[in-house]
Protein backbone atom coordinates (compact mmCIF):
# COMPACT_ATOMS: atom_id res chain seq x y z
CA UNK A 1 7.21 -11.91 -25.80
CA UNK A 2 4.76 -14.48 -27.14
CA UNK A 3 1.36 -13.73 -26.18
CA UNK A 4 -1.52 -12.74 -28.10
CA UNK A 5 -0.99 -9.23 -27.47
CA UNK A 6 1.88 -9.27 -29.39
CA UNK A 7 0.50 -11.12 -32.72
CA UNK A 8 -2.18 -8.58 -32.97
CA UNK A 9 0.48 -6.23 -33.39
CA UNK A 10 0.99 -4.40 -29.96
CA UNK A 11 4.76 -5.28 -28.45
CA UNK A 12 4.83 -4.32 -24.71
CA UNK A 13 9.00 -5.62 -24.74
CA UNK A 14 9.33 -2.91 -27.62
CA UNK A 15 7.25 -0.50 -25.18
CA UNK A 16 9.86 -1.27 -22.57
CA UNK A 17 12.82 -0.48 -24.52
CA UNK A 18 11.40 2.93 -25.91
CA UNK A 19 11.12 3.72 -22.09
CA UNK A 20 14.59 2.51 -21.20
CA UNK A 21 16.18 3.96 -24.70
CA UNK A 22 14.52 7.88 -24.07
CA UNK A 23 14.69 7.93 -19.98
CA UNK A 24 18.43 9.58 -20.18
CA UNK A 25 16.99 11.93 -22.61
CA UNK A 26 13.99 13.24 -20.64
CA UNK A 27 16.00 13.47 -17.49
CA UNK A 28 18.37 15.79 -19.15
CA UNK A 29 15.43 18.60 -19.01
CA UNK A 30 14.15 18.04 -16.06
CA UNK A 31 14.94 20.73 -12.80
CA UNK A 32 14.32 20.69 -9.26
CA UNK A 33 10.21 22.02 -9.57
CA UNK A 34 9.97 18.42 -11.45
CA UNK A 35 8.62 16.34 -8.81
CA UNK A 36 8.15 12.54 -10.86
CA UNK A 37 10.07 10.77 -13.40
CA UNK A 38 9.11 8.41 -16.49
CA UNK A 39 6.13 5.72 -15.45
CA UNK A 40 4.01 7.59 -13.06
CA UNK A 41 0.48 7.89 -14.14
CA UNK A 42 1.03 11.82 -14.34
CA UNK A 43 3.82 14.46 -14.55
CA UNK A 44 4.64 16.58 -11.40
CA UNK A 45 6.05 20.17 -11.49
CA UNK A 46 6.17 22.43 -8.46
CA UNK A 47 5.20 25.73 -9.90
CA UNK A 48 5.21 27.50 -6.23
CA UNK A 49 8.47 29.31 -6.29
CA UNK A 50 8.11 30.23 -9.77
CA UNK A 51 5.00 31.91 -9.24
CA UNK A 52 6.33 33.88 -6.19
CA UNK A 53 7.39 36.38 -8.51
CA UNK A 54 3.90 36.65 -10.57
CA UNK A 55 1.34 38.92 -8.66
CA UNK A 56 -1.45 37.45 -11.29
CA UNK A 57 0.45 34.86 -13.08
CA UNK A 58 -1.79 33.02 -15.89
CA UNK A 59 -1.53 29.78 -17.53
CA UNK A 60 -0.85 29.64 -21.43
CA UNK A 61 -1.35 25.99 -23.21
CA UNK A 62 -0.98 25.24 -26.49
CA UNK A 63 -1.45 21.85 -28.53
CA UNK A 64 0.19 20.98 -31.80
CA UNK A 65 1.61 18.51 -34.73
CA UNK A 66 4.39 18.95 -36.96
CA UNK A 67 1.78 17.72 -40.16
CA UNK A 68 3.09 15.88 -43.21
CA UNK A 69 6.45 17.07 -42.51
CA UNK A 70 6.96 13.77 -40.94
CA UNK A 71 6.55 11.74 -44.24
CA UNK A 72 9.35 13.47 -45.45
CA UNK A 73 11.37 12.24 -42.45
CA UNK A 74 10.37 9.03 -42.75
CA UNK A 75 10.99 9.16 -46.49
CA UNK A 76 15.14 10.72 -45.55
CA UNK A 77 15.02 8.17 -42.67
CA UNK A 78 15.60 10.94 -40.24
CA UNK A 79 13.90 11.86 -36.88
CA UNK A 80 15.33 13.47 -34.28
CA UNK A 81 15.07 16.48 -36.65
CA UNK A 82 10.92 16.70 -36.34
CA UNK A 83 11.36 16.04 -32.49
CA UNK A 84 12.47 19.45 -32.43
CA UNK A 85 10.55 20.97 -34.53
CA UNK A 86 7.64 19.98 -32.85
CA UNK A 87 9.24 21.96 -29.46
CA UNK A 88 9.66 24.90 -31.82
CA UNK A 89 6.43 24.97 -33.06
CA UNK A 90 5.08 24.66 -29.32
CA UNK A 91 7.11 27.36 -28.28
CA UNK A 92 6.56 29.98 -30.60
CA UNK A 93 2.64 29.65 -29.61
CA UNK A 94 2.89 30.54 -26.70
CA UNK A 95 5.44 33.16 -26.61
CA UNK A 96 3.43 34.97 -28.98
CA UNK A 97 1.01 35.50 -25.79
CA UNK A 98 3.99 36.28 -24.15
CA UNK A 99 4.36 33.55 -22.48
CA UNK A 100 7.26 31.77 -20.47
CA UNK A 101 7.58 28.13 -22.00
CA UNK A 102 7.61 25.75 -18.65
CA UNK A 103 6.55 21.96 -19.30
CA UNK A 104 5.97 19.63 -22.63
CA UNK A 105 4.30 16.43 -23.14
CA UNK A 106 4.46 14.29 -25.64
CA UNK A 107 2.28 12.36 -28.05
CA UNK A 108 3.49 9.82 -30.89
CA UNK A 109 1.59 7.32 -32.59
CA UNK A 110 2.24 4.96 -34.69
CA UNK A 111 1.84 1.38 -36.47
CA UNK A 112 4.41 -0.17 -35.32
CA UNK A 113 6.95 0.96 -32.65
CA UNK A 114 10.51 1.45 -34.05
CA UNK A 115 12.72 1.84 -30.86
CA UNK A 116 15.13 3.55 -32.58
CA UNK A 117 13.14 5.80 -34.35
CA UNK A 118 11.79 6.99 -30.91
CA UNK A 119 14.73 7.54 -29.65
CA UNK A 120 15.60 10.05 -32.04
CA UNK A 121 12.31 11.78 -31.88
CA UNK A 122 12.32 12.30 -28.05
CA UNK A 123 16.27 13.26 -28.01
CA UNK A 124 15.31 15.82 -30.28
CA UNK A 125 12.93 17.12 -28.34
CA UNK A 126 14.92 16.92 -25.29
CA UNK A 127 17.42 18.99 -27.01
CA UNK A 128 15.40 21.55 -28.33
CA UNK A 129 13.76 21.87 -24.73
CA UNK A 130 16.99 22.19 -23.21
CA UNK A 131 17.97 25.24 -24.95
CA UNK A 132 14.73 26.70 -24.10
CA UNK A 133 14.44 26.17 -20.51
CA UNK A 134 11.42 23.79 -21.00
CA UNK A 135 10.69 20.36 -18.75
CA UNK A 136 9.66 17.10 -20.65
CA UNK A 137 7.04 16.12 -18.09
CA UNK A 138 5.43 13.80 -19.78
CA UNK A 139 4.36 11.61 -22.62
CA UNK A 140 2.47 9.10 -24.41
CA UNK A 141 3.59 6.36 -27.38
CA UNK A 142 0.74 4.55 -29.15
CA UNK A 143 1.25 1.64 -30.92
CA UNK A 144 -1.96 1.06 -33.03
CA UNK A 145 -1.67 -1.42 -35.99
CA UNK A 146 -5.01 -1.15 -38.40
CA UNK A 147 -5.14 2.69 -37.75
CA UNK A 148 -1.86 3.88 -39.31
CA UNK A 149 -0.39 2.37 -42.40
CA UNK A 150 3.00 1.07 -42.53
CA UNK A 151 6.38 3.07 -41.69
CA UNK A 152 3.54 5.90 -40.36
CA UNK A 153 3.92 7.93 -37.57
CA UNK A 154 2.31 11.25 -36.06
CA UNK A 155 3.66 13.41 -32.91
CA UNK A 156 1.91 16.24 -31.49
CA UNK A 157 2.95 18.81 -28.03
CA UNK A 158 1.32 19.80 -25.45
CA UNK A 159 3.32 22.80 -24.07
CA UNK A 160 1.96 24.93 -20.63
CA UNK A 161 3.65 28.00 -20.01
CA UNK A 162 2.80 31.31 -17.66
CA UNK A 163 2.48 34.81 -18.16
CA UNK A 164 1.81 37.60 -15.96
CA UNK A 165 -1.62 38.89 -16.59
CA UNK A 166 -1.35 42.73 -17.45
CA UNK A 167 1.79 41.20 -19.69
CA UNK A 168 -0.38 39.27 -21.86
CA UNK A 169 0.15 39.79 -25.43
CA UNK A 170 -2.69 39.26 -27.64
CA UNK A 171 -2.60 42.78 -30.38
CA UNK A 172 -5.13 44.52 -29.05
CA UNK A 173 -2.49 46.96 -28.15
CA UNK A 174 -1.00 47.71 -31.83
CA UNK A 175 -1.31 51.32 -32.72
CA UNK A 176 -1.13 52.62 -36.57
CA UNK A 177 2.28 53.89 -37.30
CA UNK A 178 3.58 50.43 -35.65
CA UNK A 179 6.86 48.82 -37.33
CA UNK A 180 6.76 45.16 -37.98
CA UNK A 181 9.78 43.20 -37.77
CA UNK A 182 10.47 39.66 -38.85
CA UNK A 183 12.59 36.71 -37.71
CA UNK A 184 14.14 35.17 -40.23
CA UNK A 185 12.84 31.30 -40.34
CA UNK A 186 15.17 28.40 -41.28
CA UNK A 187 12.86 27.24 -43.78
CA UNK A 188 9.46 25.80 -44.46
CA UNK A 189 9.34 25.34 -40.58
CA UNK A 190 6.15 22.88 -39.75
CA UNK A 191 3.89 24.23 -42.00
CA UNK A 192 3.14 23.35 -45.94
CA UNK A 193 4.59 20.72 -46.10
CA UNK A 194 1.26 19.16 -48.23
CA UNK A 195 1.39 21.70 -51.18
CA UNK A 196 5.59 20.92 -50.76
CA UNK A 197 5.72 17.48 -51.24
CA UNK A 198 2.97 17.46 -54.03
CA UNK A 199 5.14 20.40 -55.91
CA UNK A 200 8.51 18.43 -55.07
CA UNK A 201 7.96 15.09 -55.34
CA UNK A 202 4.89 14.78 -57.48
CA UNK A 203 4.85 17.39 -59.68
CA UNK A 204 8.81 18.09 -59.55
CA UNK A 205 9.78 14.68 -59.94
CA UNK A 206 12.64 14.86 -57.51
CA UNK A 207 14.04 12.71 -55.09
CA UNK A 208 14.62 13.15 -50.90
CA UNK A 209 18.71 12.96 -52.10
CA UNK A 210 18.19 14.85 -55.19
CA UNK A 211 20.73 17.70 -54.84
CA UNK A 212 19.45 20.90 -56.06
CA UNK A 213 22.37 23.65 -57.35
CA UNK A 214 20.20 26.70 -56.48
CA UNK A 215 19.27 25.13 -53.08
CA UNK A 216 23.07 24.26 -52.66
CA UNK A 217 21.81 20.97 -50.86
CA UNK A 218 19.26 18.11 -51.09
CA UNK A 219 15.97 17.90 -51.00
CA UNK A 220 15.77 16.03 -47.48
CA UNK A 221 18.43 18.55 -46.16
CA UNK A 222 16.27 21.63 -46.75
CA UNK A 223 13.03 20.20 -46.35
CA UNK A 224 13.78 18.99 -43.00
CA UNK A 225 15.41 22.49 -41.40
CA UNK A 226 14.49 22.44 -38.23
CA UNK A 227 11.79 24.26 -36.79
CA UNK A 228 13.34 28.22 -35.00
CA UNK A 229 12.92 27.93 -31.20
CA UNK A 230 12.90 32.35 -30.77
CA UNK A 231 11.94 31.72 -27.50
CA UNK A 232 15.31 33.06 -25.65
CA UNK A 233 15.47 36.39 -27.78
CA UNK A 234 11.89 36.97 -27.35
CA UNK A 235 11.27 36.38 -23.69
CA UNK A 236 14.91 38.32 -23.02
CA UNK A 237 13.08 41.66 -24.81
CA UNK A 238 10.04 41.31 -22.72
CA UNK A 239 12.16 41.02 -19.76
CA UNK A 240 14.37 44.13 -20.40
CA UNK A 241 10.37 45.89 -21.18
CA UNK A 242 10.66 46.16 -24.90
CA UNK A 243 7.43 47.39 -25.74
CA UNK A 244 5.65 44.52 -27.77
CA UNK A 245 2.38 44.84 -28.57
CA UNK A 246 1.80 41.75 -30.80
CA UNK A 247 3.69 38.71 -32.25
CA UNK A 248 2.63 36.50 -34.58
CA UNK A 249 4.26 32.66 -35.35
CA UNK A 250 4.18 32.20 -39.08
CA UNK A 251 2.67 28.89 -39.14
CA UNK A 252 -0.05 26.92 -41.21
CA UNK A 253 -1.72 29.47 -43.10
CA UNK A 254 1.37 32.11 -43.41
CA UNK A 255 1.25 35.81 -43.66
CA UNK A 256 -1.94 36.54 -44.96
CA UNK A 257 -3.78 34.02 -41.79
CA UNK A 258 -1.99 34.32 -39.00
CA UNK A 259 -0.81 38.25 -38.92
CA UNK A 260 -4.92 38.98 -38.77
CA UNK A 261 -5.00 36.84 -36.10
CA UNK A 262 -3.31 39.95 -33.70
CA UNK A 263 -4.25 42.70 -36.03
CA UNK A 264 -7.47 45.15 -34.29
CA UNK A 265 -10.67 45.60 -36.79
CA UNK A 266 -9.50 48.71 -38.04
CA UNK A 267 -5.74 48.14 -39.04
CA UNK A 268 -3.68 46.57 -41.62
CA UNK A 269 -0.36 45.08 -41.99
CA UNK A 270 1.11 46.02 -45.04
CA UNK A 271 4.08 43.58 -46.03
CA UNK A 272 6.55 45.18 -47.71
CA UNK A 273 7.82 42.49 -50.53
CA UNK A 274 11.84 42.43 -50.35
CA UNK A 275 12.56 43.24 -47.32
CA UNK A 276 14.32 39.85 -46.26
CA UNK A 277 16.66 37.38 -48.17
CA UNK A 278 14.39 35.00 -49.38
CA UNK A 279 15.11 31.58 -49.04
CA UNK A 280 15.63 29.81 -52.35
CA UNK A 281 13.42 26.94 -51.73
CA UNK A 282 10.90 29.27 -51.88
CA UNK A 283 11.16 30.37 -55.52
CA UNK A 284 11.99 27.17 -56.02
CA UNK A 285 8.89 25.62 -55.27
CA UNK A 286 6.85 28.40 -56.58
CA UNK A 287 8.44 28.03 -60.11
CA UNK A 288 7.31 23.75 -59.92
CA UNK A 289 3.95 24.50 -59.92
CA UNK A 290 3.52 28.46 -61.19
CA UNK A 291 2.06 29.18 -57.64
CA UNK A 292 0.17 32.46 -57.42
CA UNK A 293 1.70 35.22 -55.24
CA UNK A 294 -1.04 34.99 -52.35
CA UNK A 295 -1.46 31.48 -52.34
CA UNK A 296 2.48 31.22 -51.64
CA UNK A 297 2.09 33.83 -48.18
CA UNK A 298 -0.62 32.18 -47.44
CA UNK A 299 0.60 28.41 -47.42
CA UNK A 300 4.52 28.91 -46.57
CA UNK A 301 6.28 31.93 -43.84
CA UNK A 302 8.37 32.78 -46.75
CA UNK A 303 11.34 33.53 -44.88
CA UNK A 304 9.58 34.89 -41.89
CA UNK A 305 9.20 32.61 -38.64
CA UNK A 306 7.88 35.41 -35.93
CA UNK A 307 7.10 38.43 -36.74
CA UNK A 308 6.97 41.65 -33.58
CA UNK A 309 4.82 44.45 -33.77
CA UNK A 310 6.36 47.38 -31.72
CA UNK A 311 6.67 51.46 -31.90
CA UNK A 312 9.37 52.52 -33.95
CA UNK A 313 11.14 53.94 -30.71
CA UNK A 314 11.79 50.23 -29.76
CA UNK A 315 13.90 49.50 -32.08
CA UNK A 316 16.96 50.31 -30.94
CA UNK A 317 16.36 48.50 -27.06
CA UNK A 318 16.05 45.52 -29.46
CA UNK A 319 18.64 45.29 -31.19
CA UNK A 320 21.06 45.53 -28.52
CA UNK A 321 19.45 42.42 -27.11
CA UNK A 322 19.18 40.54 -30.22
CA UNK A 323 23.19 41.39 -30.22
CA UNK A 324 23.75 38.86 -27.89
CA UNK A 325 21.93 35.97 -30.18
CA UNK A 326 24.05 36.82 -33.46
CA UNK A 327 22.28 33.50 -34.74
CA UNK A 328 19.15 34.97 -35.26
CA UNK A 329 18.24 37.56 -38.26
CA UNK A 330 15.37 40.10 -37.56
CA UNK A 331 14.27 42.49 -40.34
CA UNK A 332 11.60 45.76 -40.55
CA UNK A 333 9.58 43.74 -43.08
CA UNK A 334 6.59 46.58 -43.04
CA UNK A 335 4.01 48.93 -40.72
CA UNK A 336 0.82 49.29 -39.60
CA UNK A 337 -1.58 51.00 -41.56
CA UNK A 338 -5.58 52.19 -41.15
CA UNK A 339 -7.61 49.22 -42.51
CA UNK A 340 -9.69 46.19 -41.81
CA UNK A 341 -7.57 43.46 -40.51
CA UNK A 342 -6.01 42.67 -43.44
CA UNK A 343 -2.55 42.08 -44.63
CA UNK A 344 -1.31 43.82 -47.91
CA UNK A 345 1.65 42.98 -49.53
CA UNK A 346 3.31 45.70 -51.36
């Protein structure tokens, strides 16, 4: 097209592609509560039957990005990768309320619309939503040239799920004597990816394709892991009544900010160091820039995506749930002691 519109840097044809490349993709989550497809003004979703079988069902929303990770995609020219995480992220927020994951919308900006590139996002995130049971409802692209630089993008989700209300999960619950236990996390998830790059590329020197022996990959490979989805496992535990009392998603800010978060006044979580393989672009990364102890928990999950706080008598229900996900790792990584909302690591 050539129109004004266009020389200042806004393509409507390219608009119109994205729509026609991703409409296969978003279809592919949808189920019979969703009511509209793409290019209605809003999304529709029938929530009545599903809440037949609430008696005080409550609405959970979250909102999120996937940060800086996505210059590191755009530096290994890969994207459908970050479209998932970004469904990951999402999900884990509101399962930790103990929520069921229903609808996503999406938001991706940008300076100047790459078809292609959008097409990988949002299959990505129609993938990961898939496996989750989640609808893509929704979504916006934003094409704004003089507000990003060039080659930059940013993506955020909105996810709404439900939760019955005397099932909400928010710690208050957590009792001394509590066992923690950890999901092991694929890697650096969506979170740190500022302190990464600046220890990897700017301090470390390396390249995205620089292959790393001890990392037994490259840089791109592990740095782009894709974001744990737990939300199957989890919401299959509260279903069969394992008795959570808290979870926490080990996201920006790590152990020692987001464990507090679910933690009461007068109890700690003390971490016990060791517990879990560590993943080697960890130590890795710490050994760059001689990064203290705390400031590592506190910037990266260190191995540990979502971590469940239940009474040791659990245990057992649990793991004969988790047997039927033998992809996912869970570890006792540490209790519950008397305190001040604090975690220690020992």
């Amino acid at each position: 097209m050539n129109n004004l519109y266009a020389h200042a840097g806004v393509n409507i044809d390219k608009g119109n592609e994205v729509v026609r490349r991703i409409k296969k993709s978003v279809k592919s989550t949808h189920i019979k509560a969703v009511l509209t497809g793409i290019g209605h003004f809003g999304g529709l979703y029938d929530i009545g039957k599903i809440l037949k079988s609430y008696k005080h069902p409550i609405l959970v929303q979250s909102i999120d990005g996937v940060g800086t990770k996505l210059s590191v995609a755009r530096m290994a020219k890969k994207y459908d990768s970050v479209g998932e995480d970004i469904v990951g992220h999402s999900c884990g927020d509101i399962i930790a309320m103990g929520a069921r994951p229903l609808t996503f919308l999406d938001y991706v900006a940008n300076e100047i619309l790459v078809p292609e590139e959008m097409e990988a996002m949002v299959s990505g995130m129609a993938k990961a939503c898939k496996k989750a049971g989640v609808a893509i409802i929704g979504g916006e692209t934003a094409e704004m040239p003089g507000i990003y630089m060039k080659g930059e993008h940013d993506i955020a989700g909105c996810i709404t799920g439900v939760v019955e209300k005397n099932k909400i999960i928010t710690g208050e619950k957590i009792k001394e004597g509590d066992i923690m236990f950890g999901f092991v996390s694929s890697g650096l998830h969506t979170n740190g990816f500022s302190l990464a790059r600046k220890l990897i590329f700017e301090i470390g020197k390396y390249k995205i394709n620089s292959r790393i022996p001890e990392l037994k990959s490259t840089i791109g490979e592990v740095l782009l892991k894709v974001h744990t989805n737990y939300t199957n496992p989890v919401l299959e535990m509260l279903d069969n009544k394992v008795n959570i009392r808290g979870i926490a998603h080990i996201t920006g800010g790590g152990f020692i900010e987001n464990i507090p978060r679910i933690l009461p006044k007068n109890l700690d979580a003390e971490i016990t160091k060791g517990s879990w393989p560590m993943l080697p672009i960890f130590p890795f990364m710490q050994k760059i820039g001689n990064v203290g102890e705390r400031e590592m928990y506190t910037a990266f999950n260190m191995g540990i995506g979502l971590v469940l706080v239940m009474p040791h008598s659990e245990k057992e229900k649990m793991q004969k749930i988790l047997k039927k996900y033998p992809t996912f790792h869970i570890k006792k990584i540490g209790k519950i002691i008397k305190g001040k909302g604090k975690v220690i690591l020992k």
